[in-house]
N, C-alpha and C. Protein backbone atom coordinates (compact mmCIF):
# COMPACT_ATOMS: atom_id res chain seq x y z
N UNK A 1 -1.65 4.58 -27.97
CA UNK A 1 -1.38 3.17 -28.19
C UNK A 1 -0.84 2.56 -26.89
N UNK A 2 -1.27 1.61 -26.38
CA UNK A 2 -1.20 0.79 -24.88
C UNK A 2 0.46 0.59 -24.97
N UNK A 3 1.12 0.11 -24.31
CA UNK A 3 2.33 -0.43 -24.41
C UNK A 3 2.49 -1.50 -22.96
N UNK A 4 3.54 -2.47 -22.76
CA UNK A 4 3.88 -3.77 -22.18
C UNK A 4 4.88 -3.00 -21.26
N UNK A 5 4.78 -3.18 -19.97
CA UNK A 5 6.30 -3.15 -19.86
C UNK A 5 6.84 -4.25 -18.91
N UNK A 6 7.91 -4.42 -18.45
CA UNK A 6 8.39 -6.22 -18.21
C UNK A 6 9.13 -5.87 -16.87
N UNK A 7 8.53 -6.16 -15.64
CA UNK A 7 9.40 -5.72 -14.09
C UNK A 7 10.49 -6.38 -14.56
N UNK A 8 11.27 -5.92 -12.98
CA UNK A 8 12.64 -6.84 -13.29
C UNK A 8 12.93 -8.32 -12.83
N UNK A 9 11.52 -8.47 -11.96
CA UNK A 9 11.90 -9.90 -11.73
C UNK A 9 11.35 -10.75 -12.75
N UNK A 10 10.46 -10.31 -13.95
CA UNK A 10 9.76 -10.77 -14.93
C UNK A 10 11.33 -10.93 -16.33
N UNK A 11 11.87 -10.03 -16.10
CA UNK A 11 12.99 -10.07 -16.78
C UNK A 11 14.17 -10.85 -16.70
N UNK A 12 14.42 -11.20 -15.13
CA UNK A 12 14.92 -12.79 -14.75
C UNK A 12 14.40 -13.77 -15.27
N UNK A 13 12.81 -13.96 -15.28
CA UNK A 13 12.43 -14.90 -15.42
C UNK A 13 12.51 -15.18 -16.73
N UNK A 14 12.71 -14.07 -17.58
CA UNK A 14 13.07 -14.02 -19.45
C UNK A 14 14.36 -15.03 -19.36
N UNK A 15 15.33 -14.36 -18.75
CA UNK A 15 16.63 -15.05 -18.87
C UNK A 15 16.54 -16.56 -18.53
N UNK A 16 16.07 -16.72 -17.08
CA UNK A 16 16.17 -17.75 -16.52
C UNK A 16 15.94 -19.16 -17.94
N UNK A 17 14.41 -18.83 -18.24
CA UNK A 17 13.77 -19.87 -18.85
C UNK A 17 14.33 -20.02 -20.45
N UNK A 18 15.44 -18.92 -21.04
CA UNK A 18 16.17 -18.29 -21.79
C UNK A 18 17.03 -20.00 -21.99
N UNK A 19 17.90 -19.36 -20.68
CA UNK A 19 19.02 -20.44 -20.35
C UNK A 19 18.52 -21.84 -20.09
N UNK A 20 17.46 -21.98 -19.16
CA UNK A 20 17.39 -23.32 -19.47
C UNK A 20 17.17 -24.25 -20.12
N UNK A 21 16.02 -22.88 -21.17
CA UNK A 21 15.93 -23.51 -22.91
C UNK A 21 16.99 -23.85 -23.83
N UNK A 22 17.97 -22.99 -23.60
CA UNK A 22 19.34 -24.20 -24.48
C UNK A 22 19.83 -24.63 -23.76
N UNK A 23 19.94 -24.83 -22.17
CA UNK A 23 21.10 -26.34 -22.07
C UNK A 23 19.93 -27.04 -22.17
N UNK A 24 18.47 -27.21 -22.10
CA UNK A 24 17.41 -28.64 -22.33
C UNK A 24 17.12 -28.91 -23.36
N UNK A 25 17.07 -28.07 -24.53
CA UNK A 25 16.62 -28.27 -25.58
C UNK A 25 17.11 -27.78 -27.12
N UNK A 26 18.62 -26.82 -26.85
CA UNK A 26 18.90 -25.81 -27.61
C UNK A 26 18.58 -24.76 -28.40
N UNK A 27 19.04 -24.09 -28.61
CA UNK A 27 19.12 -22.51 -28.81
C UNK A 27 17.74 -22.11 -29.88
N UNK A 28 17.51 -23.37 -30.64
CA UNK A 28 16.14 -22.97 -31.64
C UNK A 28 15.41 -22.91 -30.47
N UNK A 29 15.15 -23.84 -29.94
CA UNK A 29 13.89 -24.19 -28.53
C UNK A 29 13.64 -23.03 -27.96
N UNK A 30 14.60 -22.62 -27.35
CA UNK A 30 15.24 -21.44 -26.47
C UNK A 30 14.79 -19.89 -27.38
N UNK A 31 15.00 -19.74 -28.26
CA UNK A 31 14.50 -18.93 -29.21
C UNK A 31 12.95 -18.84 -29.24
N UNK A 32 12.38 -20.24 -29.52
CA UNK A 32 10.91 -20.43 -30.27
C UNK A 32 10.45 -19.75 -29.22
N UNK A 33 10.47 -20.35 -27.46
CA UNK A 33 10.02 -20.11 -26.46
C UNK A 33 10.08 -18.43 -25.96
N UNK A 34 11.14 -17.79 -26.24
CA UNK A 34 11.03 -16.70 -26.12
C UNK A 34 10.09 -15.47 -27.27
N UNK A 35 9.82 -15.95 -28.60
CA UNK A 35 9.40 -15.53 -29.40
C UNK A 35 7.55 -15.43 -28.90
N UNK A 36 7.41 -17.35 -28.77
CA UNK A 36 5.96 -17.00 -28.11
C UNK A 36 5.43 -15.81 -27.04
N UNK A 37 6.54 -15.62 -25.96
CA UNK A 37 6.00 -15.45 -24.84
C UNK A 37 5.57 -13.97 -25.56
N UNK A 38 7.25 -13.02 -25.81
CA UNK A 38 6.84 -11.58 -26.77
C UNK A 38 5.64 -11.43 -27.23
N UNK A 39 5.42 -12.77 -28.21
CA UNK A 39 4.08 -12.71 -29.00
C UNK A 39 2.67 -12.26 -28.34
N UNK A 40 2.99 -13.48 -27.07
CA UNK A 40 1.95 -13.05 -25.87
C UNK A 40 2.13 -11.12 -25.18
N UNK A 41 3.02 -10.77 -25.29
CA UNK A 41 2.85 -10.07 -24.05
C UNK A 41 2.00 -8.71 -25.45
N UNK A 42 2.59 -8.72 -26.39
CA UNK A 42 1.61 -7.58 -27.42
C UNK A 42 0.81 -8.65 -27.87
N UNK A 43 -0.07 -9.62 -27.54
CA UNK A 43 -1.33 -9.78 -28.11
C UNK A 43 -2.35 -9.41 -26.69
N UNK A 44 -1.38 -9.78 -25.21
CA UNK A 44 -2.39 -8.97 -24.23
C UNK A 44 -2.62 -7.39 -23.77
N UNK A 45 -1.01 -6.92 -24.23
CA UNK A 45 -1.20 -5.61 -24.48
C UNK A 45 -2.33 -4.94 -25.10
N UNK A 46 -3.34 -5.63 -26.39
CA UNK A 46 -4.07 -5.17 -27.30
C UNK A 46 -5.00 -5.60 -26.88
N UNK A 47 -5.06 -6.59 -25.75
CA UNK A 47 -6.45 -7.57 -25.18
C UNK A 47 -6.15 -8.07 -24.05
N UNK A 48 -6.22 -6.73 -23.00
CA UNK A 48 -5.46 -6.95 -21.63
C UNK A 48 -6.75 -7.94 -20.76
N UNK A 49 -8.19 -8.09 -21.07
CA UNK A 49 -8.67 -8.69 -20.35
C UNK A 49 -8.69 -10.31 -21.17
N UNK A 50 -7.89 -10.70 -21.90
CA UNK A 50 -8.00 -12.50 -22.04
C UNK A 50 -7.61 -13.02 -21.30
N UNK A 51 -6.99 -12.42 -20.17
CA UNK A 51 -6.06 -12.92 -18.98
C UNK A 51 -7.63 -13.67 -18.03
N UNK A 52 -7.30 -14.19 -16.65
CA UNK A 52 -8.19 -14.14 -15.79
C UNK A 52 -7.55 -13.81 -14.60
N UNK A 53 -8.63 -13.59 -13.60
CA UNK A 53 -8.04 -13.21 -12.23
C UNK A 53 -7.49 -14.70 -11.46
N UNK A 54 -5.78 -14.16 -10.91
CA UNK A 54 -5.08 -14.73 -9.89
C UNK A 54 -6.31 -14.33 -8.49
N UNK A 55 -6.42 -16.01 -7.86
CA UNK A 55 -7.28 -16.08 -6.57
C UNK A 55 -6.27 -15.98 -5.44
N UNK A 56 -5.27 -16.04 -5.47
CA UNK A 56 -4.54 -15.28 -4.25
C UNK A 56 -3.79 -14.38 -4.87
N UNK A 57 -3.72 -13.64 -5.84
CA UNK A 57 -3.10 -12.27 -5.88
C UNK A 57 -4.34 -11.23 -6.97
N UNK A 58 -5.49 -11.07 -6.54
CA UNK A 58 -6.91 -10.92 -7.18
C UNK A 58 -6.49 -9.13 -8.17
N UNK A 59 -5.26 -8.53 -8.12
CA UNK A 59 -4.38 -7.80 -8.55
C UNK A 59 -4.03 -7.82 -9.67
N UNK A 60 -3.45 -9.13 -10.15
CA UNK A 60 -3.06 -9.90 -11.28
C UNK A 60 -3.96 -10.67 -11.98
N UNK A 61 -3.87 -10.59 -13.34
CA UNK A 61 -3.83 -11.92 -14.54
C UNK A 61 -3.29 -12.74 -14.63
N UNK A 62 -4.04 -14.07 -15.15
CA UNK A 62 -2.86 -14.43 -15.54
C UNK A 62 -3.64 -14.64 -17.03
N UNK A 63 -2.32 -15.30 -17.52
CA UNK A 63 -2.68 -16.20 -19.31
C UNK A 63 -1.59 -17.09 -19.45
N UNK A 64 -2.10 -18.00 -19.98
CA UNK A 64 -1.18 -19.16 -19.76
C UNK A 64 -0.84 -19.35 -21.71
N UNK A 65 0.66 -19.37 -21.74
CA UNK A 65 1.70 -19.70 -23.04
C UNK A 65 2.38 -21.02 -22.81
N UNK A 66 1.63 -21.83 -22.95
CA UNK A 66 2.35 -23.54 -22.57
C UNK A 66 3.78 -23.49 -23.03
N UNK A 67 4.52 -23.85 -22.05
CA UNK A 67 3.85 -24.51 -20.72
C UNK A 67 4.37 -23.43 -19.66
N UNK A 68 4.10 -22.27 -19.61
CA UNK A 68 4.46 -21.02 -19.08
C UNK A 68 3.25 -20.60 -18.41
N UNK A 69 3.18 -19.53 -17.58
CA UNK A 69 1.94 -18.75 -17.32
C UNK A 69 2.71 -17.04 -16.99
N UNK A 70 1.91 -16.14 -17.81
CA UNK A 70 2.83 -14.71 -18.00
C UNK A 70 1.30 -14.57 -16.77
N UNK A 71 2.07 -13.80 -15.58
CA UNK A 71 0.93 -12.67 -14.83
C UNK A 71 1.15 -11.66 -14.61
N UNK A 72 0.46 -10.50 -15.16
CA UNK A 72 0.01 -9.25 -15.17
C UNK A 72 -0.89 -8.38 -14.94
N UNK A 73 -0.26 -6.97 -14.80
CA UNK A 73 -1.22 -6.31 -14.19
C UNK A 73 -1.64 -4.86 -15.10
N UNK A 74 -2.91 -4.61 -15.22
CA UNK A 74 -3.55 -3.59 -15.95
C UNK A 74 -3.29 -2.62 -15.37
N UNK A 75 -2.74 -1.30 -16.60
CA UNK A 75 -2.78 -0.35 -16.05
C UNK A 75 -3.28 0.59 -16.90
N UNK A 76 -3.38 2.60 -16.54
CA UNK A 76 -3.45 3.37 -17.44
C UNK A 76 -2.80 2.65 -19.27
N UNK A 77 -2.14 2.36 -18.45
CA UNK A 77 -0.54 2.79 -20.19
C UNK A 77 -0.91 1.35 -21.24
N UNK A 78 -1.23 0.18 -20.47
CA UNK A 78 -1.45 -0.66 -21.10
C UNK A 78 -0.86 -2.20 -19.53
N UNK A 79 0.30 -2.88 -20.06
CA UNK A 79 0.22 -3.75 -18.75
C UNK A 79 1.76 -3.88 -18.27
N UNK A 80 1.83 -4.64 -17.02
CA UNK A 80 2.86 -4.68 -16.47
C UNK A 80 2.70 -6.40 -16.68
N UNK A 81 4.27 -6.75 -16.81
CA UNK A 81 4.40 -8.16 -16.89
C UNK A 81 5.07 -8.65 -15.68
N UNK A 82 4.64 -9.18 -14.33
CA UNK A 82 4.84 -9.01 -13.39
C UNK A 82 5.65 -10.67 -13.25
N UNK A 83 5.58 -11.38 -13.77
CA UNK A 83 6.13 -12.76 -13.77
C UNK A 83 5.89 -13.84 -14.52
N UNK A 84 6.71 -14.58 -15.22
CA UNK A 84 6.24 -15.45 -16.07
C UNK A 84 6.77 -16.91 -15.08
N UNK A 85 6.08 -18.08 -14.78
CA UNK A 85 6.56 -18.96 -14.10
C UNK A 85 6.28 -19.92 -15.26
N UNK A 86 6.69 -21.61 -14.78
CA UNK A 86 6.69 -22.39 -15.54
C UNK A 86 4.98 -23.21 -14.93
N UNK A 87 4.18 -23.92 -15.50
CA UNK A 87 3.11 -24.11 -14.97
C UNK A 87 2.85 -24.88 -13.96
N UNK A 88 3.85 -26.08 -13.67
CA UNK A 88 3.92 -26.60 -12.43
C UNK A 88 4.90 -25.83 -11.53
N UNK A 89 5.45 -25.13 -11.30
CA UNK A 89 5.93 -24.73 -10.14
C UNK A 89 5.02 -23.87 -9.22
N UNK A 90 5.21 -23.71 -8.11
CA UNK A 90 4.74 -23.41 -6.80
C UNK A 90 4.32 -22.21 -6.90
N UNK A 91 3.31 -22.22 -7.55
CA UNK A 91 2.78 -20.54 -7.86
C UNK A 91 2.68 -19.38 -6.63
N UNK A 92 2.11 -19.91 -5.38
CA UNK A 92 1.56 -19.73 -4.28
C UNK A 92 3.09 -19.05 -3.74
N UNK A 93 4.15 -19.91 -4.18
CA UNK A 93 5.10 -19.36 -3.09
C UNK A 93 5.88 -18.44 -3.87
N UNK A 94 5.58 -18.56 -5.00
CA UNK A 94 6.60 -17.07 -6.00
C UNK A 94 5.54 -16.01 -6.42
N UNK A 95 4.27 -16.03 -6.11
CA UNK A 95 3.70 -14.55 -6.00
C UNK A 95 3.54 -14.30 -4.73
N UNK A 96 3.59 -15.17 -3.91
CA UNK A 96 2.86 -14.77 -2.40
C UNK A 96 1.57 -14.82 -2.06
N UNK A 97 1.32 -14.65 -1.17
CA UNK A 97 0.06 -14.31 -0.27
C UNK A 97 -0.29 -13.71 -0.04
């Protein structure tokens, strides 16, 4: 059976968007949002290619959980959750080049 597993800067990014979901919107918000993403990461676990290929990191997936984008990477075991960003921010400069 495949399994997810979540780097650690992917795990900041849990918290980060965690916290900013209750001071913007409170703690249900903050909840709902974290529930989706989970939801996402075992529905790509089970269907690692719904993702598509990142054009500057051709390595990675992505799949987009509005208004989020989780990117990951396939492996033996199942996937790595390498970063979840918000969809307008500066993609280019938080995966790199």
């Amino acid at each position: 059976m495949p399994i997810y597993k979540v780097s650690p800067v992917a795990e900041n990014d849990l918290i980060d968007i965690y916290l900013r979901g209750i001071n913007k919107w409170g703690e249900k918000q903050a909840d709902e949002y974290q529930a989706r993403l989970v939801s996402a990461f075992n529905i790509l676990v089970n269907n690692p290619n719904l993702g598509r290929k990142v054009t500057i990191r051709p390595s990675l997936e992505q799949y987009d959980v509005n208004p989020y984008i989780i990117f990951y990477r396939k492996f033996s075991y199942g996937i790595r959750i390498a970063r979840i960003l918000y969809k307008n921010r500066a993609i280019e400069r938080h995966l790199g080049k």
